[in-house]
PDB file of N, CA and C in Angstrom:
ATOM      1  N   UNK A   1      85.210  38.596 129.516  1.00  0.00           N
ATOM      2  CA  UNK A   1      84.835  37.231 129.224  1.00  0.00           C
ATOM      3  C   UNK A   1      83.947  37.218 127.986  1.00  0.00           C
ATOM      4  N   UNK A   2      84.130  36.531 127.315  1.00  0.00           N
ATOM      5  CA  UNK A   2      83.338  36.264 125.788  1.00  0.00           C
ATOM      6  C   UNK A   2      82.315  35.517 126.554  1.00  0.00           C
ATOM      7  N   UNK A   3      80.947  35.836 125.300  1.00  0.00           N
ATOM      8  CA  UNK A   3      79.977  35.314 125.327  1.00  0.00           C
ATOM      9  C   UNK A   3      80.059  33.912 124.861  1.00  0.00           C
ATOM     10  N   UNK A   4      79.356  32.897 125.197  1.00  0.00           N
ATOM     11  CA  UNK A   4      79.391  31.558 124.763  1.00  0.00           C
ATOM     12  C   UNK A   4      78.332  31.776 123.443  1.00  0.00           C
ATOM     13  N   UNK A   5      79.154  31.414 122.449  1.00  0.00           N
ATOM     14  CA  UNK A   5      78.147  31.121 121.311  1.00  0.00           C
ATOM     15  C   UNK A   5      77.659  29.621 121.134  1.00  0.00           C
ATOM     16  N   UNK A   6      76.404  30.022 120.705  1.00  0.00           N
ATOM     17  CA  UNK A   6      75.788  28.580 120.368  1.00  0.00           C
ATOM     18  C   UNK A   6      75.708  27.862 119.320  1.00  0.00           C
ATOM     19  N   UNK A   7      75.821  26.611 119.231  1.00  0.00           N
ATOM     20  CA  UNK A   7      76.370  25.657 118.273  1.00  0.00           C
ATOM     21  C   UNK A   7      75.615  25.583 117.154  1.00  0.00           C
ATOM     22  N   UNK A   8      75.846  25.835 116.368  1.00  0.00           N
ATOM     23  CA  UNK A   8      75.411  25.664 114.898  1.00  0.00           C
ATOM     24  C   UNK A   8      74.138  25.143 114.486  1.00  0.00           C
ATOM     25  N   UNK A   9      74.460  23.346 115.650  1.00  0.00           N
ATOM     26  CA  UNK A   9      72.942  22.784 115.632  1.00  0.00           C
ATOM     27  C   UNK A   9      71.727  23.489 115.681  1.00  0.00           C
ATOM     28  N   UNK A  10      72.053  24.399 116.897  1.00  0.00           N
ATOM     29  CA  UNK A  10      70.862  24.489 117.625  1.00  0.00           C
ATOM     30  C   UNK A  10      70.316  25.688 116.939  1.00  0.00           C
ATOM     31  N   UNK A  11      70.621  26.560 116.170  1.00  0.00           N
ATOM     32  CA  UNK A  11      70.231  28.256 115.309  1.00  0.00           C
ATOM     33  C   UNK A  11      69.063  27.602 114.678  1.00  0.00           C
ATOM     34  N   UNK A  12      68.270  28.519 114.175  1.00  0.00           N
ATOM     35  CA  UNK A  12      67.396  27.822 113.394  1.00  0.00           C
ATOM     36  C   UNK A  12      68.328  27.918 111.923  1.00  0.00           C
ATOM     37  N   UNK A  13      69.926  28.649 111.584  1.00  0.00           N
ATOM     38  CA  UNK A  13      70.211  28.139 110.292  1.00  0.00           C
ATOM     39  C   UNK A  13      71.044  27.341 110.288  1.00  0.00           C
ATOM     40  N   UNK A  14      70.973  26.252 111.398  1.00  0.00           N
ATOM     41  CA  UNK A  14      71.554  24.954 111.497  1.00  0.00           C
ATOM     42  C   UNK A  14      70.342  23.863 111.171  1.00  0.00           C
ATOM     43  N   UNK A  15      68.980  24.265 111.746  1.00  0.00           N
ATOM     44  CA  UNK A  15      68.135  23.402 111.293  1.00  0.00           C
ATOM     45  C   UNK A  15      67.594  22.624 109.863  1.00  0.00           C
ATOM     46  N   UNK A  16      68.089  24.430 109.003  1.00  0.00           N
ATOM     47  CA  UNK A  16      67.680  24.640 108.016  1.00  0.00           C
ATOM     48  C   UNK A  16      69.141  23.729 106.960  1.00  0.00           C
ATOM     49  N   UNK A  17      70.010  23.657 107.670  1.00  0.00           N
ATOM     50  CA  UNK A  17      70.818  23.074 106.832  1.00  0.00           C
ATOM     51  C   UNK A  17      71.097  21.523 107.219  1.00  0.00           C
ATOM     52  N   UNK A  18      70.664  21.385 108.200  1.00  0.00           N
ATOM     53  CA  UNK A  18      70.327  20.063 108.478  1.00  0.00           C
ATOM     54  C   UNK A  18      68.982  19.401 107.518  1.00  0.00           C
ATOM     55  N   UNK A  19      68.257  20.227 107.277  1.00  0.00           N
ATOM     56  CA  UNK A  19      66.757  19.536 106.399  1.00  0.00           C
ATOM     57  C   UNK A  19      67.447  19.807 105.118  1.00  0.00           C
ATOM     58  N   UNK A  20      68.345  20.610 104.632  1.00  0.00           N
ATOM     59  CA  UNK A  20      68.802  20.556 103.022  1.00  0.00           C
ATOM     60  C   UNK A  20      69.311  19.041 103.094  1.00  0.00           C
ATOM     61  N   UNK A  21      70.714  19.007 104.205  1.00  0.00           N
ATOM     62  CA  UNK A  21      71.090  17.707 103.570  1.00  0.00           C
ATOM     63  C   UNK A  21      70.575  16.275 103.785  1.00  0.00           C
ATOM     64  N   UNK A  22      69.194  16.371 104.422  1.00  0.00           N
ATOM     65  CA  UNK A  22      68.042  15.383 104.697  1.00  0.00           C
ATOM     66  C   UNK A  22      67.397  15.452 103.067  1.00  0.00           C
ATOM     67  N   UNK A  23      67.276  16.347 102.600  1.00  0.00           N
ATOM     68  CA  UNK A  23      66.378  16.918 101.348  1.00  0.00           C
ATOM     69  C   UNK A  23      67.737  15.929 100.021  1.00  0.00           C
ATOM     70  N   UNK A  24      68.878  16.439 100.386  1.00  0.00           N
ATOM     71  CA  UNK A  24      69.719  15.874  99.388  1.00  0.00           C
ATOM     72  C   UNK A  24      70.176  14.300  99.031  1.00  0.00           C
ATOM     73  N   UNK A  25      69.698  13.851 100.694  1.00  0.00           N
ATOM     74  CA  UNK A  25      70.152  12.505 100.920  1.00  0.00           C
ATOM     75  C   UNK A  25      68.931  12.037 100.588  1.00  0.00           C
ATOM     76  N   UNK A  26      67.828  12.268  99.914  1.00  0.00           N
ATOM     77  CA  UNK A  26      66.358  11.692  99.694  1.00  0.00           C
ATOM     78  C   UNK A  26      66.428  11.491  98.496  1.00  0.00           C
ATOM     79  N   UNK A  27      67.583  12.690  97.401  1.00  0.00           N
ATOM     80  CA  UNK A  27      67.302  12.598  96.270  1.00  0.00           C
ATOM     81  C   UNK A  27      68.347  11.732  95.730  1.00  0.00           C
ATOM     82  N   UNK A  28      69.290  11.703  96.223  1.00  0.00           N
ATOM     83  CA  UNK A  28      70.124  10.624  96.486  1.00  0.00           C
ATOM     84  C   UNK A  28      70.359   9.495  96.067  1.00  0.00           C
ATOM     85  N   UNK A  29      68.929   9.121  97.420  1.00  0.00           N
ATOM     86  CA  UNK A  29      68.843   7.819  97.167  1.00  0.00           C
ATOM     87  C   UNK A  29      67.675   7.405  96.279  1.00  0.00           C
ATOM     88  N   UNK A  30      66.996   8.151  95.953  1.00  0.00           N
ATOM     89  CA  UNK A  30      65.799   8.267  95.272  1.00  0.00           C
ATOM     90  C   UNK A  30      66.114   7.984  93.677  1.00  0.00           C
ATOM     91  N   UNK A  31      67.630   8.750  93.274  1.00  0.00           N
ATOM     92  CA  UNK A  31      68.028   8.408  92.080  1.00  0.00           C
ATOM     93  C   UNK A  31      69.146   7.430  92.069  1.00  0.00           C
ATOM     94  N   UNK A  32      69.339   6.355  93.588  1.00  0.00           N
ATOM     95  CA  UNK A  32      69.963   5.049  93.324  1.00  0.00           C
ATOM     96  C   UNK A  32      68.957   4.370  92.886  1.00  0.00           C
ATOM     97  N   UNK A  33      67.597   4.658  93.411  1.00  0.00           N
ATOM     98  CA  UNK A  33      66.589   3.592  93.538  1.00  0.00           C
ATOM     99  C   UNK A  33      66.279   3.097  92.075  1.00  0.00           C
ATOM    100  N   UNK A  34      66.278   5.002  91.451  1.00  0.00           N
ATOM    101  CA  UNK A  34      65.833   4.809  89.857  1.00  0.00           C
ATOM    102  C   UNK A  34      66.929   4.182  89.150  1.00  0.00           C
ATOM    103  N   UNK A  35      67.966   4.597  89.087  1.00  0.00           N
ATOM    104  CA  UNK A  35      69.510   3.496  88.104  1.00  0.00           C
ATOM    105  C   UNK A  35      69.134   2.314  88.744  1.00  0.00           C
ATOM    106  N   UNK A  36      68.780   1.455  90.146  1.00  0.00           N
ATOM    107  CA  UNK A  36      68.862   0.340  90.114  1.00  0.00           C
ATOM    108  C   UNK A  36      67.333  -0.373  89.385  1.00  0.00           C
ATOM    109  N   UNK A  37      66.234  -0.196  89.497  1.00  0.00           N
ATOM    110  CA  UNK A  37      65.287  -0.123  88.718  1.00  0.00           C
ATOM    111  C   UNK A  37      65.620  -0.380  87.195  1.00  0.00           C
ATOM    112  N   UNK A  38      66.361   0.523  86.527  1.00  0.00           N
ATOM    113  CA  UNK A  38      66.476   0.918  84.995  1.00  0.00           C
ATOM    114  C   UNK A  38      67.626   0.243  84.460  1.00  0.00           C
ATOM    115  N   UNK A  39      67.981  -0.499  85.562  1.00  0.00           N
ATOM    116  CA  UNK A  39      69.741  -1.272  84.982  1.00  0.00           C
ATOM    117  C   UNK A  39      69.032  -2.960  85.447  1.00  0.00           C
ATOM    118  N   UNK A  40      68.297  -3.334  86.410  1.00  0.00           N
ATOM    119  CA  UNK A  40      67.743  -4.586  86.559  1.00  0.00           C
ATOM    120  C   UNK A  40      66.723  -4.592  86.194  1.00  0.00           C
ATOM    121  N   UNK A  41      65.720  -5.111  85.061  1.00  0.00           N
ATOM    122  CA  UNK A  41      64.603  -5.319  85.090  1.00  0.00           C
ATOM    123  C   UNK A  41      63.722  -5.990  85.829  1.00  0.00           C
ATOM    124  N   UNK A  42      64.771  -7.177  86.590  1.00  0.00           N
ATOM    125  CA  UNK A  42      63.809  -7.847  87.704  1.00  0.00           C
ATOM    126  C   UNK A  42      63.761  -7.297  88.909  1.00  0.00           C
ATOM    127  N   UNK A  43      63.750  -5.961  88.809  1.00  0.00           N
ATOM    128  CA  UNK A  43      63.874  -5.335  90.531  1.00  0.00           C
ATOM    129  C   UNK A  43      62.272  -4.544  89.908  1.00  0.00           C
ATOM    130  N   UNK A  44      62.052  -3.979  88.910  1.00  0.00           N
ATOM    131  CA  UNK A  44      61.113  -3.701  88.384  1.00  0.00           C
ATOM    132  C   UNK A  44      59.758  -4.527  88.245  1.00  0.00           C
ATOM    133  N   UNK A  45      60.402  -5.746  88.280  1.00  0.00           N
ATOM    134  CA  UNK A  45      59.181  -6.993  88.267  1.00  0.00           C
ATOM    135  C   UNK A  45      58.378  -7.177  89.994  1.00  0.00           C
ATOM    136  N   UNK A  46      60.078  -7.031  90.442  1.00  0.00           N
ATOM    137  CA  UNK A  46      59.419  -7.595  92.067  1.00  0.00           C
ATOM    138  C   UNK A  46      58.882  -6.106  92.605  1.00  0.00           C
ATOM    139  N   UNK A  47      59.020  -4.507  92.076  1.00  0.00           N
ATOM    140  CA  UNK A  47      58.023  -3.623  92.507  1.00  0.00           C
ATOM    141  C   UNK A  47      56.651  -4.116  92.297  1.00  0.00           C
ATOM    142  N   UNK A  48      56.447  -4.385  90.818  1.00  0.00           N
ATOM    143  CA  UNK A  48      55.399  -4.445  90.287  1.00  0.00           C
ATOM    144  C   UNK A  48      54.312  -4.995  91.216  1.00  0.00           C
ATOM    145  N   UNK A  49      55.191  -6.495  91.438  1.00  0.00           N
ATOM    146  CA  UNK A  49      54.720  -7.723  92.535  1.00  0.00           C
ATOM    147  C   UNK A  49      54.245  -7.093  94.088  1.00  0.00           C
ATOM    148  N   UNK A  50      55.103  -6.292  94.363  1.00  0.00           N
ATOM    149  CA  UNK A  50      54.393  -5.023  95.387  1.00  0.00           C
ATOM    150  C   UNK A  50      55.759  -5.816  96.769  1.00  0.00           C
ATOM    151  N   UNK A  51      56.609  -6.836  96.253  1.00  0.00           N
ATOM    152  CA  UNK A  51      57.164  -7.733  97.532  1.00  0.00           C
ATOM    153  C   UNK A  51      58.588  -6.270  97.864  1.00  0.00           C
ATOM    154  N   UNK A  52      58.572  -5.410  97.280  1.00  0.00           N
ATOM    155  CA  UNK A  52      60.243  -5.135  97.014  1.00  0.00           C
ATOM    156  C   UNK A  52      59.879  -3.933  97.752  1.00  0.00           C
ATOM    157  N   UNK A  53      59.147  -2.953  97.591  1.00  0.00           N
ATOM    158  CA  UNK A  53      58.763  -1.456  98.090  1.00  0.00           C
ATOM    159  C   UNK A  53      59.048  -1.528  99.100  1.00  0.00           C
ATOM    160  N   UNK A  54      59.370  -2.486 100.487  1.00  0.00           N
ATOM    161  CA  UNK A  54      59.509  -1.687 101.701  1.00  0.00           C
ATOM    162  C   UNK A  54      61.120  -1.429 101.535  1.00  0.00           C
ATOM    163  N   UNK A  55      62.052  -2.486 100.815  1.00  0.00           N
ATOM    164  CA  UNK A  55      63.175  -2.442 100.489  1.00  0.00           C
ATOM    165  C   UNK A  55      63.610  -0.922 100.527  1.00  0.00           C
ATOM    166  N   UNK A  56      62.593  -0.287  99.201  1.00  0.00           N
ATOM    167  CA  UNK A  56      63.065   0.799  98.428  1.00  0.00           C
ATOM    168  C   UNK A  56      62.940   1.795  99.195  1.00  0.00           C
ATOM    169  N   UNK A  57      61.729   2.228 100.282  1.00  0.00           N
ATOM    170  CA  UNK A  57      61.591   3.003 101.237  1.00  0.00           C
ATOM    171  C   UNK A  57      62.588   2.832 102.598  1.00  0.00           C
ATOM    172  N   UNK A  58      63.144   1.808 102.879  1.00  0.00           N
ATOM    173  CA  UNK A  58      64.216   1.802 103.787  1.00  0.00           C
ATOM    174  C   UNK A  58      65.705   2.149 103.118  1.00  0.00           C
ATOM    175  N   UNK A  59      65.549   1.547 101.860  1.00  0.00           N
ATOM    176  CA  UNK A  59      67.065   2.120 101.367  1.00  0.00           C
ATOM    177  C   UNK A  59      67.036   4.173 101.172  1.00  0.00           C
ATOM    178  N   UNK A  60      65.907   4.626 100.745  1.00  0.00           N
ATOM    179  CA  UNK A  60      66.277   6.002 100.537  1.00  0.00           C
ATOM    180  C   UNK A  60      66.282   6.946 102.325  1.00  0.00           C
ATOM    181  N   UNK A  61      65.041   6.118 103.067  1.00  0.00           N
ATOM    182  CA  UNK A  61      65.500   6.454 104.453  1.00  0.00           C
ATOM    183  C   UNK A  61      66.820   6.319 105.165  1.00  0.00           C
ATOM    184  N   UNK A  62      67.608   5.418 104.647  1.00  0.00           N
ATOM    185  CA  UNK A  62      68.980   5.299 104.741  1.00  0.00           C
ATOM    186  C   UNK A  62      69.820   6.396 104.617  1.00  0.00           C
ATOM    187  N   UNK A  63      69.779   6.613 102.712  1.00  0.00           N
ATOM    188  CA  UNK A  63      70.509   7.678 102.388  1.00  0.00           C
ATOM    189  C   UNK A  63      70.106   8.812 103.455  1.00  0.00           C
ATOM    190  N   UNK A  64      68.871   9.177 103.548  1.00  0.00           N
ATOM    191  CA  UNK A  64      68.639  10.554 104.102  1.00  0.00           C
ATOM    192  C   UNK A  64      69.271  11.040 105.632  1.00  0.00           C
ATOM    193  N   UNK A  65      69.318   9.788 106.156  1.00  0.00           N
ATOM    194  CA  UNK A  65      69.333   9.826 107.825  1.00  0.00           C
ATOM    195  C   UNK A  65      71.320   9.613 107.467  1.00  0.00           C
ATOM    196  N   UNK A  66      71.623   9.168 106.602  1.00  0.00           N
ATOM    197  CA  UNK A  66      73.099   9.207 106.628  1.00  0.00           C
ATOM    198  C   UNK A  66      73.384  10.573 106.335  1.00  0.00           C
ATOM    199  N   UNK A  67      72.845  11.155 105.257  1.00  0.00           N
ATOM    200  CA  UNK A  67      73.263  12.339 104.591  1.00  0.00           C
ATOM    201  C   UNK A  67      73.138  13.638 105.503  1.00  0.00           C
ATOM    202  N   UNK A  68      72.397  13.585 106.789  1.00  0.00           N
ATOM    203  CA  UNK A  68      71.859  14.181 107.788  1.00  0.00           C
ATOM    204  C   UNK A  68      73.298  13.933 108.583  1.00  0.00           C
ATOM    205  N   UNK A  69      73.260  13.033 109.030  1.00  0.00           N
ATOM    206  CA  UNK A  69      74.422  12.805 110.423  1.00  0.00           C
ATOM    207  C   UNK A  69      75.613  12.991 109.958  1.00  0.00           C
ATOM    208  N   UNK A  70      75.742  13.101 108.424  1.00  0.00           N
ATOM    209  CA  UNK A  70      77.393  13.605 107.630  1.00  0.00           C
ATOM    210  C   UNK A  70      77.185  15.553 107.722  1.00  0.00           C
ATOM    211  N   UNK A  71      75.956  15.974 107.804  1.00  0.00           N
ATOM    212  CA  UNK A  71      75.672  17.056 107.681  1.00  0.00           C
ATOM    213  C   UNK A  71      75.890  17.888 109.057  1.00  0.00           C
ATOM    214  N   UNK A  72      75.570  16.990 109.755  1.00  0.00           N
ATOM    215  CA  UNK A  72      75.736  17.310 111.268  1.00  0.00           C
ATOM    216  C   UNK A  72      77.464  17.602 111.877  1.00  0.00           C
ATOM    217  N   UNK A  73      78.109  16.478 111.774  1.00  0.00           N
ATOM    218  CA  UNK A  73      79.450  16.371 111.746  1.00  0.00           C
ATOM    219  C   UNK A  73      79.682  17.316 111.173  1.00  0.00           C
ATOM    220  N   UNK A  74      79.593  17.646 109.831  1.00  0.00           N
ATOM    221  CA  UNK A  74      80.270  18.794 109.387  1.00  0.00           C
ATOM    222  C   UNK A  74      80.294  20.255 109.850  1.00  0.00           C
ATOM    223  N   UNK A  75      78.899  20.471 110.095  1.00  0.00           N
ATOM    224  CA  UNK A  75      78.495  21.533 110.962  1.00  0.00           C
ATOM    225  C   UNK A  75      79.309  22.018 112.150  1.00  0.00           C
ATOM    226  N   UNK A  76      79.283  21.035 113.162  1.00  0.00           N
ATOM    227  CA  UNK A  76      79.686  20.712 114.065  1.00  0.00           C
ATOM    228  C   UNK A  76      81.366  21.166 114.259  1.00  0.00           C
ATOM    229  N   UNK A  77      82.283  20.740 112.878  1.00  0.00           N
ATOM    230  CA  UNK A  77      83.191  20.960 113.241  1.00  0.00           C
ATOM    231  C   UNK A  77      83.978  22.199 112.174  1.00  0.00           C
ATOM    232  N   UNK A  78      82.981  22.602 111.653  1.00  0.00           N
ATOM    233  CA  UNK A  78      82.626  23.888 111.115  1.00  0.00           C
ATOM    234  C   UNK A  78      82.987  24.871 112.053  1.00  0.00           C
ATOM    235  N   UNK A  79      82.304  24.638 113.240  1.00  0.00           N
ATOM    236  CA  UNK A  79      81.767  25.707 114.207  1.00  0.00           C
ATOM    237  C   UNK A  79      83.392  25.755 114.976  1.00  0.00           C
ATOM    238  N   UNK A  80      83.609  24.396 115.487  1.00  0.00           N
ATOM    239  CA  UNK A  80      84.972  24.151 115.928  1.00  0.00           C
ATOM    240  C   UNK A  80      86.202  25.545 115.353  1.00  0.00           C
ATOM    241  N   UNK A  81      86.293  25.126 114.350  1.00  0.00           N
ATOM    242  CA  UNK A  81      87.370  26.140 113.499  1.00  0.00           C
ATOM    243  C   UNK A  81      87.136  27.558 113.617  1.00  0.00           C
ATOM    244  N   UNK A  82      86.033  27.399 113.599  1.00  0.00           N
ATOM    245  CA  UNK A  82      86.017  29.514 114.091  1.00  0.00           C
ATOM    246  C   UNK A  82      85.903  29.765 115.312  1.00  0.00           C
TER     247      UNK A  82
END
């Protein structure tokens, strides 16, 4: 009887590749935030104004937590195939 191997998630070099593509989905969105900034000047006005920032912190938390659960899936069925 084979040993049950454990899922990708759970290794610590599943963790570790789970925080890269948390790390990738930050920069992500971090450099939508900047093109949208540098292509609208009035998104730049309403930072300034201080009304827009929670916007900008929920949109790159977005990317990250997406870029994570695409990271996961992949993993996941990574493991599947072998």
């Amino acid at each position: 009887m084979r040993a049950r191997k454990s899922s990708g998630l759970v290794s610590r070099v599943g963790a570790i590749r789970l925080m890269t593509n948390a790390m990738m989905g930050t920069a992500l969105g971090l450099a939508y935030d900047l093109a949208l900034i540098v292509t609208y000047p009035t998104v730049a006005a309403l930072l300034n104004d201080g009304s827009a920032r929670f916007v900008f912190i929920r949109l790159v938390t977005t990317f990250a937590i997406g870029a994570t659960l695409t990271g996961a899936v992949f993993i996941l069925f990574e493991d599947k195939e072998s």
